[in-house]
Protein backbone atom coordinates (compact mmCIF):
# COMPACT_ATOMS: atom_id res chain seq x y z
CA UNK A 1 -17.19 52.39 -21.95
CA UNK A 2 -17.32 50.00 -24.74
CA UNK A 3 -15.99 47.46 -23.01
CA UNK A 4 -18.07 47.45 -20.01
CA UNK A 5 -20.95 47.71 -22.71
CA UNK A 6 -19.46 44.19 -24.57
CA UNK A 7 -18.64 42.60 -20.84
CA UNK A 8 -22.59 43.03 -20.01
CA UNK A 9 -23.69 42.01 -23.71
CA UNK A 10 -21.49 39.21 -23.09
CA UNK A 11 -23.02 37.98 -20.00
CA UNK A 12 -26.40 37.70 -20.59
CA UNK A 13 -25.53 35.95 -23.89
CA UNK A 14 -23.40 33.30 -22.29
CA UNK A 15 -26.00 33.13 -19.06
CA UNK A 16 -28.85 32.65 -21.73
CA UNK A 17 -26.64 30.21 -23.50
CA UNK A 18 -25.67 28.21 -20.56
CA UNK A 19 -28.88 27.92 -18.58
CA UNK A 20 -30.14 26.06 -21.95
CA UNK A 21 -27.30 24.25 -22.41
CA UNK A 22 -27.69 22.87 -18.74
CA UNK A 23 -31.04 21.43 -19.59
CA UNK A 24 -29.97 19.70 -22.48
CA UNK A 25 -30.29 16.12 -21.90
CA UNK A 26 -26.63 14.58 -22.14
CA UNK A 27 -26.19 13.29 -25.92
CA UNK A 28 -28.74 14.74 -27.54
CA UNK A 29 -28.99 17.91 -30.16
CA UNK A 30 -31.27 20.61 -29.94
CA UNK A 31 -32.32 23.97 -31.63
CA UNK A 32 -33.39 26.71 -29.70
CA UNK A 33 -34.52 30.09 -31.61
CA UNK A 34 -35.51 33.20 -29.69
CA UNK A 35 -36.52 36.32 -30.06
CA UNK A 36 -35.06 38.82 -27.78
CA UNK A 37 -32.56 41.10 -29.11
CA UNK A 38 -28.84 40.32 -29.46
CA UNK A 39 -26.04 42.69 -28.86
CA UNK A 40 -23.78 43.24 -31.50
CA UNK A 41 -20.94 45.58 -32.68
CA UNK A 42 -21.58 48.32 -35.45
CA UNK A 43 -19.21 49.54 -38.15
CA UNK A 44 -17.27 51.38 -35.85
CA UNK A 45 -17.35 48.31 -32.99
CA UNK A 46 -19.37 49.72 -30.47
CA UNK A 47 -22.08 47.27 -29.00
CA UNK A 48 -25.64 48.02 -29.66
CA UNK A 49 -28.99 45.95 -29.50
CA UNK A 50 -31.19 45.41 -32.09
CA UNK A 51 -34.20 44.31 -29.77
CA UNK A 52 -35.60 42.94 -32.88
CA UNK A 53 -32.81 40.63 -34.06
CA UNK A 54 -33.23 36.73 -33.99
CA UNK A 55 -30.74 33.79 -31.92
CA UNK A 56 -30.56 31.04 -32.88
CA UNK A 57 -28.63 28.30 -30.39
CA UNK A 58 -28.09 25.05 -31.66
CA UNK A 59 -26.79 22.08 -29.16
CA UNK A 60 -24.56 19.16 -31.10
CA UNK A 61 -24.68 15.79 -29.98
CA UNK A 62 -20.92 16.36 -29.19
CA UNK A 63 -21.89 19.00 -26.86
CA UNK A 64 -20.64 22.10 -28.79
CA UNK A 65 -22.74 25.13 -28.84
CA UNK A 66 -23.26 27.53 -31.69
CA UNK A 67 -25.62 30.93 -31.45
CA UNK A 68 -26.37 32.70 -34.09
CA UNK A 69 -27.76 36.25 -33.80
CA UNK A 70 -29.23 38.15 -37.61
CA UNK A 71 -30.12 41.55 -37.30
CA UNK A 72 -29.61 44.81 -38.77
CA UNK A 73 -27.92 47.59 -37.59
CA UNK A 74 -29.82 50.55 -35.60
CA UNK A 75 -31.58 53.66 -37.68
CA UNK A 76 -28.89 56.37 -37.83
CA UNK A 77 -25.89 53.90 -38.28
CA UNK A 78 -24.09 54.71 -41.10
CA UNK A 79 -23.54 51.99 -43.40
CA UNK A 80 -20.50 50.47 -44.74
CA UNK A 81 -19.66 50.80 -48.49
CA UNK A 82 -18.00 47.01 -48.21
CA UNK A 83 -19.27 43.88 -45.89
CA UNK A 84 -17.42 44.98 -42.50
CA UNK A 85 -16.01 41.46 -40.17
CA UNK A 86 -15.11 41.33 -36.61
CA UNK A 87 -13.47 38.44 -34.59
CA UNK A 88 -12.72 37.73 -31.09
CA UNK A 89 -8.91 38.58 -32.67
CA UNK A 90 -9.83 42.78 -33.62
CA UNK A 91 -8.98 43.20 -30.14
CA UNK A 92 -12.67 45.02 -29.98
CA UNK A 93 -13.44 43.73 -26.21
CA UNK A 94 -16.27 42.00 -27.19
CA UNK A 95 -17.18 38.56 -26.14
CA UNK A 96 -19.24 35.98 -27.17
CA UNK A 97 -18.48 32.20 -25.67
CA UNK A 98 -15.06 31.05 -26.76
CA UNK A 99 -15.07 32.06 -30.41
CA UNK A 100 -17.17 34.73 -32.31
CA UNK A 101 -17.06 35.80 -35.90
CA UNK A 102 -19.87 39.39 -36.83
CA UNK A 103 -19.84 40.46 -40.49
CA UNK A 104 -21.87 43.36 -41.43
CA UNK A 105 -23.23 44.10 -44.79
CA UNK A 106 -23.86 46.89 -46.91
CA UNK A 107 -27.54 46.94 -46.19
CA UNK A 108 -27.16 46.83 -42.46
CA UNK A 109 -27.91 43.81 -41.93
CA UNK A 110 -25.48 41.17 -39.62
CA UNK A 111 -24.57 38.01 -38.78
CA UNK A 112 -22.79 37.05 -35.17
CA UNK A 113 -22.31 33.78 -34.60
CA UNK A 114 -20.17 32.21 -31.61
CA UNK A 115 -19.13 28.72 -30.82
CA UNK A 116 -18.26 27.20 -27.73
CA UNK A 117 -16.57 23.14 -27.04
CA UNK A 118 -17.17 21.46 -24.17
């Protein structure tokens, strides 16, 4: 279950990603921020959305891609006593472009941010 829950989270990230990235103009940087609600993992890596968490996508000149999703984690979730990391390497089935880094902190709140190279 989680990791059909990560493949879908996935997908609509990197369809969101990519349909912006198409219609940047060849060369040029951009920032894009949005409001939609990003999935994430919680302390115990399963995904969740926080439909009021912010992405940020920012387009290099180079053509590399970096989104940024903050957030906190849902009402309920218990929190962790120490900041809490994930990487595409904790073998949690989650995916987010090429490379992806979350870190949770003790107040709930979280940072995911994943990078892509053309």
């Amino acid at each position: 279950m989680k990791a059909s829950l990560a493949a879908a989270a996935a997908v609509a990230l990197v369809s969101m990603v990519g349909a912006a990235s198409a219609a940047q103009p060849a060369g040029k940087g951009a920032t894009r921020t949005v409001s939609l609600g990003c999935d994430a993992l919680d302390t115990t890596a399963t995904p969740f959305t926080d439909p009021a968490s912010t992405l940020q996508v920012v387009f290099t000149p180079s053509g590399n891609v970096n989104a940024v999703c903050n957030g906190h984690l849902l009402a309920g979730t218990d929190l962790p006593a120490t900041a809490v990391s994930f990487t595409e390497k904790s073998g949690t089935g989650f995916v987010c472009l090429q490379r992806w880094e979350e870190t949770i902190e003790p107040d709930g709140s979280f940072t995911l941010t994943c990078h892509a190279k053309p």
